[in-house]
Protein backbone atom coordinates (compact mmCIF):
# COMPACT_ATOMS: atom_id res chain seq x y z
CA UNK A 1 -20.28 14.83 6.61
CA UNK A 2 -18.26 16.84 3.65
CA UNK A 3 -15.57 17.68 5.94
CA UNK A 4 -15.52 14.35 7.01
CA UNK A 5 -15.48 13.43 3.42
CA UNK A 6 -13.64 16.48 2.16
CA UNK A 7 -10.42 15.29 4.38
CA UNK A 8 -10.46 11.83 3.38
CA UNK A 9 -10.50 12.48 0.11
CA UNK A 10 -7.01 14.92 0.23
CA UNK A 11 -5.44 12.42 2.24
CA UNK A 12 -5.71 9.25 -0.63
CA UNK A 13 -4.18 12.38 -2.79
CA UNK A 14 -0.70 11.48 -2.02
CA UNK A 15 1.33 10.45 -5.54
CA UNK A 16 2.71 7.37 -6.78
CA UNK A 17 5.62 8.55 -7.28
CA UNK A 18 6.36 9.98 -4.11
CA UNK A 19 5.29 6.85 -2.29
CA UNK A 20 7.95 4.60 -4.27
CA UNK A 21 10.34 7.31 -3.64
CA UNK A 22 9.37 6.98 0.17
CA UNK A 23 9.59 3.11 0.30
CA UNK A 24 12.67 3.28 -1.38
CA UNK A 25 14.38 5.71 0.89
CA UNK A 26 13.22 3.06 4.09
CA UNK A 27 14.62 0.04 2.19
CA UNK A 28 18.12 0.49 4.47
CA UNK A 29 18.75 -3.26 4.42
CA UNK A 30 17.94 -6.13 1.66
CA UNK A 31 14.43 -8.05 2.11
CA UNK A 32 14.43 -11.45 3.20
CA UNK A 33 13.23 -14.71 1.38
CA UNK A 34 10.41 -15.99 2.62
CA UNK A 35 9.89 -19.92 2.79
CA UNK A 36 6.95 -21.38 3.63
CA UNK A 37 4.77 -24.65 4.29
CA UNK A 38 1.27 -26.15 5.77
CA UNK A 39 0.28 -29.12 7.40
CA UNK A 40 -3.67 -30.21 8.95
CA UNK A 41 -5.12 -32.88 10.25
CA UNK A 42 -8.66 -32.79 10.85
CA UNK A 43 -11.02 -33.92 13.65
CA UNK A 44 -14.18 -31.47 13.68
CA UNK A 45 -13.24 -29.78 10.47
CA UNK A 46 -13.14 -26.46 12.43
CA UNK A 47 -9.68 -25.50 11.82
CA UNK A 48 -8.30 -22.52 9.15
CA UNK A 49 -5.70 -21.37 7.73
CA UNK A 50 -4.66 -18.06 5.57
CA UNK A 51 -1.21 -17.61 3.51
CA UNK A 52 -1.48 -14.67 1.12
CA UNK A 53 2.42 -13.24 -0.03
CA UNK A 54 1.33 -10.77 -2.50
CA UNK A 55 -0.11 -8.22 -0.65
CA UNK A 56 1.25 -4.21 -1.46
CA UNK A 57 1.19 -1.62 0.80
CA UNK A 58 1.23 1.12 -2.59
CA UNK A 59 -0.80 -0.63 -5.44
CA UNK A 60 1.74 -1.24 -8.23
CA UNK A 61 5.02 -0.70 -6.13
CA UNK A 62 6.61 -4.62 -5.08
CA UNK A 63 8.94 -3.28 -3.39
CA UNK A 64 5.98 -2.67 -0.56
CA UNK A 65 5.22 -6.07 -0.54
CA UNK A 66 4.00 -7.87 2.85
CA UNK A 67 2.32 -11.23 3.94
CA UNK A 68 -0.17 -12.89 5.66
CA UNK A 69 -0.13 -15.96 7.98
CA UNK A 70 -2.95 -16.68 9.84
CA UNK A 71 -4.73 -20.08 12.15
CA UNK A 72 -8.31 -19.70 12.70
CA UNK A 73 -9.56 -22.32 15.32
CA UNK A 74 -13.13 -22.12 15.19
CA UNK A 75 -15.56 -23.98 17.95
CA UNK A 76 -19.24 -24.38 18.11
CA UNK A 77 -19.27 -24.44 14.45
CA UNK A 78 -16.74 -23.41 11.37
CA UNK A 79 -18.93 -20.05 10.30
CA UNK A 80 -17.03 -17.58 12.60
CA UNK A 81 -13.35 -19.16 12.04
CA UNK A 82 -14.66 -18.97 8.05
CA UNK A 83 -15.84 -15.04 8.15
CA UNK A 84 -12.50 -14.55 10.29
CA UNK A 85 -10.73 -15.88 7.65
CA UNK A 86 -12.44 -13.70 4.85
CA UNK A 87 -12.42 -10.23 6.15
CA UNK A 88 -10.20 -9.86 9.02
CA UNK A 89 -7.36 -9.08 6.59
CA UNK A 90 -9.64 -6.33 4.46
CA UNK A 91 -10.49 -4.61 8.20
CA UNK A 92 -7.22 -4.32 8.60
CA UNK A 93 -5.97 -2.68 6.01
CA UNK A 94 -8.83 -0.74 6.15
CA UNK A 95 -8.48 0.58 9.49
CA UNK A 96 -4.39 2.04 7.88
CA UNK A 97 -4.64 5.94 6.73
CA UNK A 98 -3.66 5.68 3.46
CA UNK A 99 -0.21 7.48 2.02
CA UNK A 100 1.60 6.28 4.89
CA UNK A 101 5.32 5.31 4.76
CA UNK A 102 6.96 2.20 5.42
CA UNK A 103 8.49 3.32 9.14
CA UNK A 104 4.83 5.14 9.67
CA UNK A 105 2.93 1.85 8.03
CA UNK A 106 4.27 -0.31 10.37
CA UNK A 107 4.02 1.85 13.58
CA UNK A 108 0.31 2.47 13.05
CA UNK A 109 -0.28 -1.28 12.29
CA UNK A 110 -0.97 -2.76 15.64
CA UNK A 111 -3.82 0.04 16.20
CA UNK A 112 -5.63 -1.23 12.81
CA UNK A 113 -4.93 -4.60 13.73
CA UNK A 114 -6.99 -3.80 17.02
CA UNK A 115 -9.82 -1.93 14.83
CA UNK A 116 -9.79 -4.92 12.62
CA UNK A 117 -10.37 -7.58 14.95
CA UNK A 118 -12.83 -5.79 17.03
CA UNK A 119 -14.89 -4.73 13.68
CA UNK A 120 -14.74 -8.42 12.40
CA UNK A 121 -16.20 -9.18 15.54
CA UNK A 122 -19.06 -6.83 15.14
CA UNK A 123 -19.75 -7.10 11.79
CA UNK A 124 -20.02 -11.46 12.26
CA UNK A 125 -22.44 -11.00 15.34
CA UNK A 126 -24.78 -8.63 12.61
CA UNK A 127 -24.98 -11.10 10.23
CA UNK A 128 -25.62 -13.68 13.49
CA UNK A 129 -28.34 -10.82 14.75
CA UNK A 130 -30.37 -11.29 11.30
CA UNK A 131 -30.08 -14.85 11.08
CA UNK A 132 -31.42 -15.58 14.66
CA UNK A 133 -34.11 -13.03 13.77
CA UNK A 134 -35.05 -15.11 10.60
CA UNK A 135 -35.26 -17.88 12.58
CA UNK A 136 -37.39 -16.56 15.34
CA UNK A 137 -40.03 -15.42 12.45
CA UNK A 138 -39.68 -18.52 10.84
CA UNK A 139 -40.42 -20.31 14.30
CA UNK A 140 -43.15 -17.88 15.42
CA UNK A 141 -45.19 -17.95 12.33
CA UNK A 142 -45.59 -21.52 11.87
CA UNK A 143 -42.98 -22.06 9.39
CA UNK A 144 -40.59 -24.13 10.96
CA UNK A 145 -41.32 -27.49 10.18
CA UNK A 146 -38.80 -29.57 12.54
CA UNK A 147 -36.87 -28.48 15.40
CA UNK A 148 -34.10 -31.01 14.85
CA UNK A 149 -33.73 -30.26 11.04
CA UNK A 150 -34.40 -26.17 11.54
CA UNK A 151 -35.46 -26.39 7.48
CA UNK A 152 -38.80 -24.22 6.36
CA UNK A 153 -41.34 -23.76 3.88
CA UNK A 154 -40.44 -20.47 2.78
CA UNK A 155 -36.79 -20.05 3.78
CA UNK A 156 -34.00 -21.88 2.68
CA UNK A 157 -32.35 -24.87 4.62
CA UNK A 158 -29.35 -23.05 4.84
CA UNK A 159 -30.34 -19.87 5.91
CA UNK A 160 -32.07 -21.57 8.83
CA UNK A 161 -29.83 -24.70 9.90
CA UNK A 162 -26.74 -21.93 9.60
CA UNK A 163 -28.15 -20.23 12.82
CA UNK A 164 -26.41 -22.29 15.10
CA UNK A 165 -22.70 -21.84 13.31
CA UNK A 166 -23.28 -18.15 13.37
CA UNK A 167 -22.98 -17.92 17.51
CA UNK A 168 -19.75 -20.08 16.94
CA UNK A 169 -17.14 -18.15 17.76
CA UNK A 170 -12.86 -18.53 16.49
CA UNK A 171 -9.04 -17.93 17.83
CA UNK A 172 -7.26 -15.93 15.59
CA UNK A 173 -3.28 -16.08 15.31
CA UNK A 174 -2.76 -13.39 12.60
CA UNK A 175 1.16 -12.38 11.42
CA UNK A 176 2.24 -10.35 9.09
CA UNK A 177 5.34 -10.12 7.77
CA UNK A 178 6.96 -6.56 6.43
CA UNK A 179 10.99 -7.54 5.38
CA UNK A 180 12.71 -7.99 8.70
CA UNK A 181 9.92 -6.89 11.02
CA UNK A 182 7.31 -9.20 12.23
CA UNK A 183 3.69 -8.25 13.71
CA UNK A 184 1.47 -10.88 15.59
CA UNK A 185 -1.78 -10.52 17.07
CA UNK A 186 -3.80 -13.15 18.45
CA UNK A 187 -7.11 -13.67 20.63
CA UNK A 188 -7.59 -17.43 21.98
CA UNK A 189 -4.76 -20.06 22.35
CA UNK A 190 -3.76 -20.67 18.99
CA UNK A 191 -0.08 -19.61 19.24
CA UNK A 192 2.71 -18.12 17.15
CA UNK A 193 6.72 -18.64 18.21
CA UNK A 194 9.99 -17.68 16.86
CA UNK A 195 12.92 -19.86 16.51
CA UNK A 196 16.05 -17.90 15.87
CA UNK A 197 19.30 -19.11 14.91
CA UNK A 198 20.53 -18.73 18.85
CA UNK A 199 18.32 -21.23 19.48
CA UNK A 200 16.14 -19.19 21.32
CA UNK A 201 12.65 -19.81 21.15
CA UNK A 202 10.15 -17.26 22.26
CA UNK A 203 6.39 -16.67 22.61
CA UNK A 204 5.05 -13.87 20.07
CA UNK A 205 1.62 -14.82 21.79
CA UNK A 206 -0.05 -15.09 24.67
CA UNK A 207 -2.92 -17.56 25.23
CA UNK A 208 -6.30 -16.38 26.43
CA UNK A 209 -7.06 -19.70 28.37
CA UNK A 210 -8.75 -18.95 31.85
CA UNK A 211 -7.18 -21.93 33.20
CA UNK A 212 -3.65 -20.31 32.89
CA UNK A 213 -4.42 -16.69 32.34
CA UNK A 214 -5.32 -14.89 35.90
CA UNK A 215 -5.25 -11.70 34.38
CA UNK A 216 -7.87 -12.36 32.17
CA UNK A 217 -9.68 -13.91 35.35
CA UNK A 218 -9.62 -10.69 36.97
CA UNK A 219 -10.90 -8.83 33.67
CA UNK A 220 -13.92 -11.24 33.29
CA UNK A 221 -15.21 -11.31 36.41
CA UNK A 222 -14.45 -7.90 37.06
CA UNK A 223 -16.88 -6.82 33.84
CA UNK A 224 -20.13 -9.31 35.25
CA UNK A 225 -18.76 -12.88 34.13
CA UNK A 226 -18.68 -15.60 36.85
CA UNK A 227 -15.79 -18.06 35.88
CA UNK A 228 -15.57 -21.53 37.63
CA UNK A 229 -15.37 -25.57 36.81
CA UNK A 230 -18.33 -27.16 35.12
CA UNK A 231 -20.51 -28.90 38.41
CA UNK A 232 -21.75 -32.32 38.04
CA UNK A 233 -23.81 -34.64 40.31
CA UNK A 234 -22.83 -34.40 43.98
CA UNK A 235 -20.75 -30.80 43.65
CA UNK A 236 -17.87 -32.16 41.90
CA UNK A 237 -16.45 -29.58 39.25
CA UNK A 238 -14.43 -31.38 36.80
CA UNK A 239 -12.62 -30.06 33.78
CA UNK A 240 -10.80 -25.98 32.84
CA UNK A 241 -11.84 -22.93 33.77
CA UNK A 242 -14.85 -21.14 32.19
CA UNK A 243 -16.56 -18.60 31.85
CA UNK A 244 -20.21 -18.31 32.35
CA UNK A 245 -22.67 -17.97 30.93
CA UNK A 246 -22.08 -19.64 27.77
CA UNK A 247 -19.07 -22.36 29.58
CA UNK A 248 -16.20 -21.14 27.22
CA UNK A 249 -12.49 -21.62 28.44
CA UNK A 250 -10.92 -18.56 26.71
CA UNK A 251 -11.55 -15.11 27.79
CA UNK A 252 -10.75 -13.38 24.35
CA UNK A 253 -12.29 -14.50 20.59
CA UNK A 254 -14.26 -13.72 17.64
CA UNK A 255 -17.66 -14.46 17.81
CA UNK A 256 -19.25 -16.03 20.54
CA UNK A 257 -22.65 -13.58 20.34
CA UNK A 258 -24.26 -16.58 22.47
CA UNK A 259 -22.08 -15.60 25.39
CA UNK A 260 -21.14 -12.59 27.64
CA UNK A 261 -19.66 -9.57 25.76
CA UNK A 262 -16.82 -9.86 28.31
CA UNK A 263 -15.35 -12.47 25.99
CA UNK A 264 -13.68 -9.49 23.81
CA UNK A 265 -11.66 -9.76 20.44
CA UNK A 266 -9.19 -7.02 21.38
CA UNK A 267 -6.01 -9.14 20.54
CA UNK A 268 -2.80 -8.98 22.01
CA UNK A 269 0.04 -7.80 19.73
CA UNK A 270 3.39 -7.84 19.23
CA UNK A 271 6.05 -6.15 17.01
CA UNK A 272 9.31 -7.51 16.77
CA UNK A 273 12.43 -7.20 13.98
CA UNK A 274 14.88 -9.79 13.63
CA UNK A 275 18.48 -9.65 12.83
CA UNK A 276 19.68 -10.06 9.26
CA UNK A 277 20.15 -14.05 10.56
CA UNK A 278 16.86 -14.29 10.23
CA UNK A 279 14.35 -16.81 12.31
CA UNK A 280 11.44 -19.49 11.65
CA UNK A 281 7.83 -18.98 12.90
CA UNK A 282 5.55 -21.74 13.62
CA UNK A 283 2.05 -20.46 13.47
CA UNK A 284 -0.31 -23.82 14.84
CA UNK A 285 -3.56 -24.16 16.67
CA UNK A 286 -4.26 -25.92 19.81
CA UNK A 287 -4.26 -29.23 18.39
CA UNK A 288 -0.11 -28.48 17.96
CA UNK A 289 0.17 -27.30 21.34
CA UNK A 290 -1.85 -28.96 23.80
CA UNK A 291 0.73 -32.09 22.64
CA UNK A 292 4.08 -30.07 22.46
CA UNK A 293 5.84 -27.57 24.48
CA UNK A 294 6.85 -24.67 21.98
CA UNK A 295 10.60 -25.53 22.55
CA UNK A 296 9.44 -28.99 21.92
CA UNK A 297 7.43 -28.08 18.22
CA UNK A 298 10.58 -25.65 17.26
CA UNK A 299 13.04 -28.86 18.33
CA UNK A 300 11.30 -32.19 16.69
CA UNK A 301 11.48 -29.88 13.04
CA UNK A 302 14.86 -28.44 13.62
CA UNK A 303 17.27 -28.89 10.01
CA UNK A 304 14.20 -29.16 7.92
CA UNK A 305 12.62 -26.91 5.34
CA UNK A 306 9.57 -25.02 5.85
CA UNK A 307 7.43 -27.49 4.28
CA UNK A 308 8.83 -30.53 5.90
CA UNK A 309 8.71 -28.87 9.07
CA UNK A 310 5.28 -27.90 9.06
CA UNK A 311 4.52 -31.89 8.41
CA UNK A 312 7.00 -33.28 11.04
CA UNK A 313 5.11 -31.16 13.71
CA UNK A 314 1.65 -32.45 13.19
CA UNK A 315 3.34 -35.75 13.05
CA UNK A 316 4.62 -35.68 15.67
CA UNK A 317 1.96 -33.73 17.99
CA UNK A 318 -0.23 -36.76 16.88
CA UNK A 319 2.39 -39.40 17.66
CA UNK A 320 2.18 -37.68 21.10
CA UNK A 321 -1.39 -37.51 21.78
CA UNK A 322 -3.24 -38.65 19.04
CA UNK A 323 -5.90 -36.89 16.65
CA UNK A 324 -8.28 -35.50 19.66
CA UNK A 325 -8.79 -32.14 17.74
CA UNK A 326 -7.99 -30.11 14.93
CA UNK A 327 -4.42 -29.40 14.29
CA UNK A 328 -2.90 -26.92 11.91
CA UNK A 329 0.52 -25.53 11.68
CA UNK A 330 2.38 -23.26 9.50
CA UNK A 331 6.33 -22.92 9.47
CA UNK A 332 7.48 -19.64 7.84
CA UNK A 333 11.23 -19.14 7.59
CA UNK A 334 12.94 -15.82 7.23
CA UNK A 335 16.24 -16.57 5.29
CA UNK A 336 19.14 -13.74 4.47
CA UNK A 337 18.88 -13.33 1.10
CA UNK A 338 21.99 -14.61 0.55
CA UNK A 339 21.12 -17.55 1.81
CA UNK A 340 20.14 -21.37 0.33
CA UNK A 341 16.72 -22.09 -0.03
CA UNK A 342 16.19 -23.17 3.82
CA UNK A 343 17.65 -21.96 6.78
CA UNK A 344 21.29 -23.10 8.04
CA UNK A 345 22.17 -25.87 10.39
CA UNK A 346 25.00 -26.14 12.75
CA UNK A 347 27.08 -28.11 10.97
CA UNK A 348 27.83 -32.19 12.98
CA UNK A 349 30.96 -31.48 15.12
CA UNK A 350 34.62 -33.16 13.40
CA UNK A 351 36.54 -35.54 15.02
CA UNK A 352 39.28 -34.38 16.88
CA UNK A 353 41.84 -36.22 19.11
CA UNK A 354 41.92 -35.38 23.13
CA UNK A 355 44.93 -33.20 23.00
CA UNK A 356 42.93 -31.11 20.64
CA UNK A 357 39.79 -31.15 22.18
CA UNK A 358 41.79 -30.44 25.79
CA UNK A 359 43.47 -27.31 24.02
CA UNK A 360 39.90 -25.78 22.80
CA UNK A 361 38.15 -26.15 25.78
CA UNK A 362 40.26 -24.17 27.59
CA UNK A 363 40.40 -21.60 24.89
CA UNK A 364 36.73 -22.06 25.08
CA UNK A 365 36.60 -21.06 28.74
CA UNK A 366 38.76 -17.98 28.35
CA UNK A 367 36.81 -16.35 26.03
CA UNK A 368 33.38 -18.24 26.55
CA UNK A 369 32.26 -14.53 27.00
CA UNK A 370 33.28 -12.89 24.29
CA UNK A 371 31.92 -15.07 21.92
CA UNK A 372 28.20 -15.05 24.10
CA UNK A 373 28.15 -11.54 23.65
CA UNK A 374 29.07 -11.22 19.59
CA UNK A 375 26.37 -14.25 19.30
CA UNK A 376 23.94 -12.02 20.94
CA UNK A 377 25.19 -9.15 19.02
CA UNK A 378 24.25 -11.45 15.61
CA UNK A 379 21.29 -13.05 16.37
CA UNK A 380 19.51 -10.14 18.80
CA UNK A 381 15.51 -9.62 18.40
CA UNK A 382 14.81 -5.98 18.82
CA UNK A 383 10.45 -5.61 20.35
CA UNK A 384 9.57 -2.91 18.62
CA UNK A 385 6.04 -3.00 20.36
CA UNK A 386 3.54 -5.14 23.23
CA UNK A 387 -0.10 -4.44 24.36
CA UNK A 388 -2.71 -7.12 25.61
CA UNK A 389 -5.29 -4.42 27.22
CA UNK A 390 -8.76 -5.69 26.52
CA UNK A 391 -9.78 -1.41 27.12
CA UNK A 392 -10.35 0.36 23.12
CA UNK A 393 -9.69 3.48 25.30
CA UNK A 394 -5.82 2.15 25.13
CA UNK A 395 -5.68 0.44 21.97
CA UNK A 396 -7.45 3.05 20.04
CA UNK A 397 -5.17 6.18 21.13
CA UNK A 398 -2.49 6.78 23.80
CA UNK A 399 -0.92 10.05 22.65
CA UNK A 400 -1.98 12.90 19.78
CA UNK A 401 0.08 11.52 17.22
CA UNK A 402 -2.42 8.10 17.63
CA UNK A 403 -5.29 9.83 17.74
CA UNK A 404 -4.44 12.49 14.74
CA UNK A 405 -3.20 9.10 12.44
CA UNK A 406 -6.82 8.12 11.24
CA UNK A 407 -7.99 9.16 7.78
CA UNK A 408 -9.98 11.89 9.75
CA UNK A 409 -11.83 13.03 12.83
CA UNK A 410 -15.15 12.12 11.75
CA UNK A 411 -14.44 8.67 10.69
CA UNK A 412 -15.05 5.51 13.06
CA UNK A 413 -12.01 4.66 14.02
CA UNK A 414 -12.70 0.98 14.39
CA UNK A 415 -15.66 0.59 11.79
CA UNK A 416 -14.66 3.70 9.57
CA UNK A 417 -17.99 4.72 8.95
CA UNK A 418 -18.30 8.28 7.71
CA UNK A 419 -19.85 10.46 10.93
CA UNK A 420 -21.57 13.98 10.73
CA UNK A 421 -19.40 16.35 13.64
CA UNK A 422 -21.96 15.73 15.91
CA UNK A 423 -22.10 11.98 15.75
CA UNK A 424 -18.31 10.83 17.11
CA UNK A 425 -18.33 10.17 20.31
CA UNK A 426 -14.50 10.01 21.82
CA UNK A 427 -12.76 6.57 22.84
CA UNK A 428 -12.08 8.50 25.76
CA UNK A 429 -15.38 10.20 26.96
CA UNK A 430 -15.79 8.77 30.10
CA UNK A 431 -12.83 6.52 30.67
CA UNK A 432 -11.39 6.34 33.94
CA UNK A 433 -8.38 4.72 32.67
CA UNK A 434 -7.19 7.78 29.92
CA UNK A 435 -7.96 10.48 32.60
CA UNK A 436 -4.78 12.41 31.01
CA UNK A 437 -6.46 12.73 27.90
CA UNK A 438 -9.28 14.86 26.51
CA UNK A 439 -12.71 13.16 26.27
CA UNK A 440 -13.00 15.60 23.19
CA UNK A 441 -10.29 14.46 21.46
CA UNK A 442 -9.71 11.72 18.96
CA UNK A 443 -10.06 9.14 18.13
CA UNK A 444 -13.45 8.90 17.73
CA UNK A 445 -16.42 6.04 17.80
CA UNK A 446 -20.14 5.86 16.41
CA UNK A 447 -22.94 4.73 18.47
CA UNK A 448 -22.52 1.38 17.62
CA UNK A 449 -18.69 0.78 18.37
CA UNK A 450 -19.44 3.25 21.39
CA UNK A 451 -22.07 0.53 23.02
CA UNK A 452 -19.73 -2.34 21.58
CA UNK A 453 -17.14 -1.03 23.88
CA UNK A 454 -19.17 -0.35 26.74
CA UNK A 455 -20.57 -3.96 26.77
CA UNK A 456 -16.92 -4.99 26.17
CA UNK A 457 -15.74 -3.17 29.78
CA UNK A 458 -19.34 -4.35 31.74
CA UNK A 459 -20.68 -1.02 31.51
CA UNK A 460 -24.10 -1.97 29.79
CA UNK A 461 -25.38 -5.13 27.89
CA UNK A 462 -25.12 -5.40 23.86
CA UNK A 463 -25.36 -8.34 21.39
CA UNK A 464 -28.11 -10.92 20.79
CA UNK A 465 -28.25 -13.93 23.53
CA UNK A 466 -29.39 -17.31 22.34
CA UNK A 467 -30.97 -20.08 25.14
């Protein structure tokens, strides 16, 4: 444990000063402004949202500054999509070695963004483990008095009638925003796309629906989960894909400690940096896009600024299908900072008489191009980085510079819990997908992140299952 401890502590030694110096030195081209705006509608009242633009990555240095946009789309209840909403973001940051440079910050992100889902997930089904247990005693002993109203003599109506939220279960769409570069994760189908100045619109997520996802068919029913239609009178299956048991149509969210373990939280992520043109994001649940297309949502608020856009999408999305379900979207725009306060237009094209227009379009033709390869060369999105494995053994450590980037070899690399040299059990110990790695290396699990991940692949039950 002092080793353990002992390295820690020398790491979080690294000075101020020679932090600032560091950022400074990876500032090679001038910030963008950030605008921003939010628009909701609700139905169940189980949507959330998170926009924090003050976070540092060096206390006291804003030149490190980074933010947060997040869509939490909870079901079965709001408590998961709340918790998600809480402390995702803290075990995140958490899961980042401290004294880490900008270029080294942002290459160890999506790993901690991994750690940080995953632990979110665990530490929300605890708190659901205790809370079913409460109400169990309450329920043995005499103490419940109504079923329906799950209130008691000696426990509080909210610790009891909160039992059902707490096997609710939440998407997560989760982007944060470092200058130029731009880092999504996601588990569920809430779904984040870019909009650059091309007009190019791309997917930064990928939606965990069963109904359209056959990989993540394969994965569930490969690890013990059946997945079919739900069967009515007669044999007829009507409605998506789900999984059973528990009937849920995505294969990957927070939560959901009422239903297989094969419904992970490992997110997908992706790392991309834009050009110095800059893009828009629109962040939206569900709600957005089971109504628009994403070249549809990035076309109906094209011209507008951030806040305008974020309201003509829901507007429209319920001019198109009505308010059947929660819908949330945020529009962030990344403008040059040289820019105006929203991002440009293509200006309306000037009259022009035929022999004109006759003239350019053949100039047009001869160097058509030309001028498609310098607008490439302008407006080009570099992918830094792209993993949707659902296996920790991946996402956890890939090479010795992954596994040697944690704050220490006897920390938990996805709860960071301090563990004695005996107690860390390898990611890879018994993996037959990281067979070119070490079992005895790094990084490094306890017990309970160790059966977490087993349960995860189908390897041996975990979690609390409600009737």
């Amino acid at each position: 444990m002092a080793s353990g401890d002992g390295r820690r502590g020398h790491q979080d030694l690294v000075p101020l000063a020679a932090l600032i110096s560091r950022e400074m030195k990876n500032e090679k081209m001038e910030k963008p402004t950030l605008k921003y705006g939010c628009a909701a509608q609700s139905k169940k009242g189980e949507d959330y949202f998170l926009i924090k633009t003050d976070c540092l990555r060096v206390p006291g240095n804003p030149s490190s500054a980074f933010s947060v946009f997040a869509v939490f789309d909870g079901h079965n209840g709001n408590a998961a999509a709340i918790y998600t909403r809480e402390n995702l973001l803290g075990h995140v940051i958490g899961a980042i070695p401290r004294g880490l440079g900008r270029e080294d910050w942002l290459q160890v992100l999506p790993r901690a963004l991994v750690a940080g889902f995953v632990k979110t997930d665990k530490e929300f089904q605890r708190r659901g483990t205790y809370l079913i247990l409460l109400f169990n005693f309450c329920f043995s002993f005499g103490l419940l008095l109504s079923p329906i109203s799950k209130s008691c003599e000696n426990c509080s109506e909210d610790e009891c009638s909160v039992f059902a939220g707490e096997t609710s279960g939440t998407t997560a769409t989760f982007v944060i925003v470092d200058g130029w570069t731009v880092t999504v994760a996601c588990v569920g189908d809430s779904r984040c796309i870019l909009d650059t100045q091309g007009g190019a619109v791309s997917n930064l997520t990928v939606d965990h629906r069963l109904e359209d996802n056959v990989e993540e068919r394969e994965r569930v029913t490969a690890s013990g989960g059946e997945v079919g239609r739900l069967s009515i009178f007669g044999g007829a299956e009507i409605g998506p894909l789900r999984c059973w048991p528990g009937g849920l149509c995505l294969s990957r969210s927070i939560g959901d400690m009422d239903v297989g373990e094969f419904i992970v939280p490992v997110p997908h992520v992706k790392q991309v940096k834009l050009s110095n043109v800059g893009g828009r994001l629109i962040i939206a649940s569900d709600g957005i896009w089971d109504a628009l297309s994403s070249e549809a949502a990035a076309r109906t608020c094209h011209g507008l600024p951030a806040e305008l856009a974020a309201r003509q999408v829901v507007k429209e999305a319920l001019r198109t299908r009505g308010l059947k379900d929660d819908t949330t979207c945020i529009v962030v725009d990344i403008i040059p900072p040289d820019s105006s306060s929203s991002l440009p237009t293509s200006p309306p094209p000037k009259k022009q008489n035929k022999l004109r227009a006759l003239l350019l379009r053949i100039k047009s033709r001869n160097s058509s191009s030309k001028l498609s390869k310098k607008l490439s060369a302008v407006a080009v999105v570099e992918e830094l980085f792209e993993e949707g494995s659902a296996m920790l053994a991946e996402r956890l450590g890939t090479d010795d510079t992954a596994a040697q980037s944690t704050s220490g070899l006897f920390m938990c690399a996805v709860c960071q819990v301090d563990l004695a040299p005996s107690e860390g059990i390898s990611v890879h110990a018994g993996s037959i997908f990281s067979m070119s790695l070490k079992p005895w290396q790094g990084p490094f699990l306890c017990g309970d992140c160790r059966n977490k991940k087993d349960a995860m692949e189908g390897k041996r039950p975990s979690g609390v299952k409600v009737a």
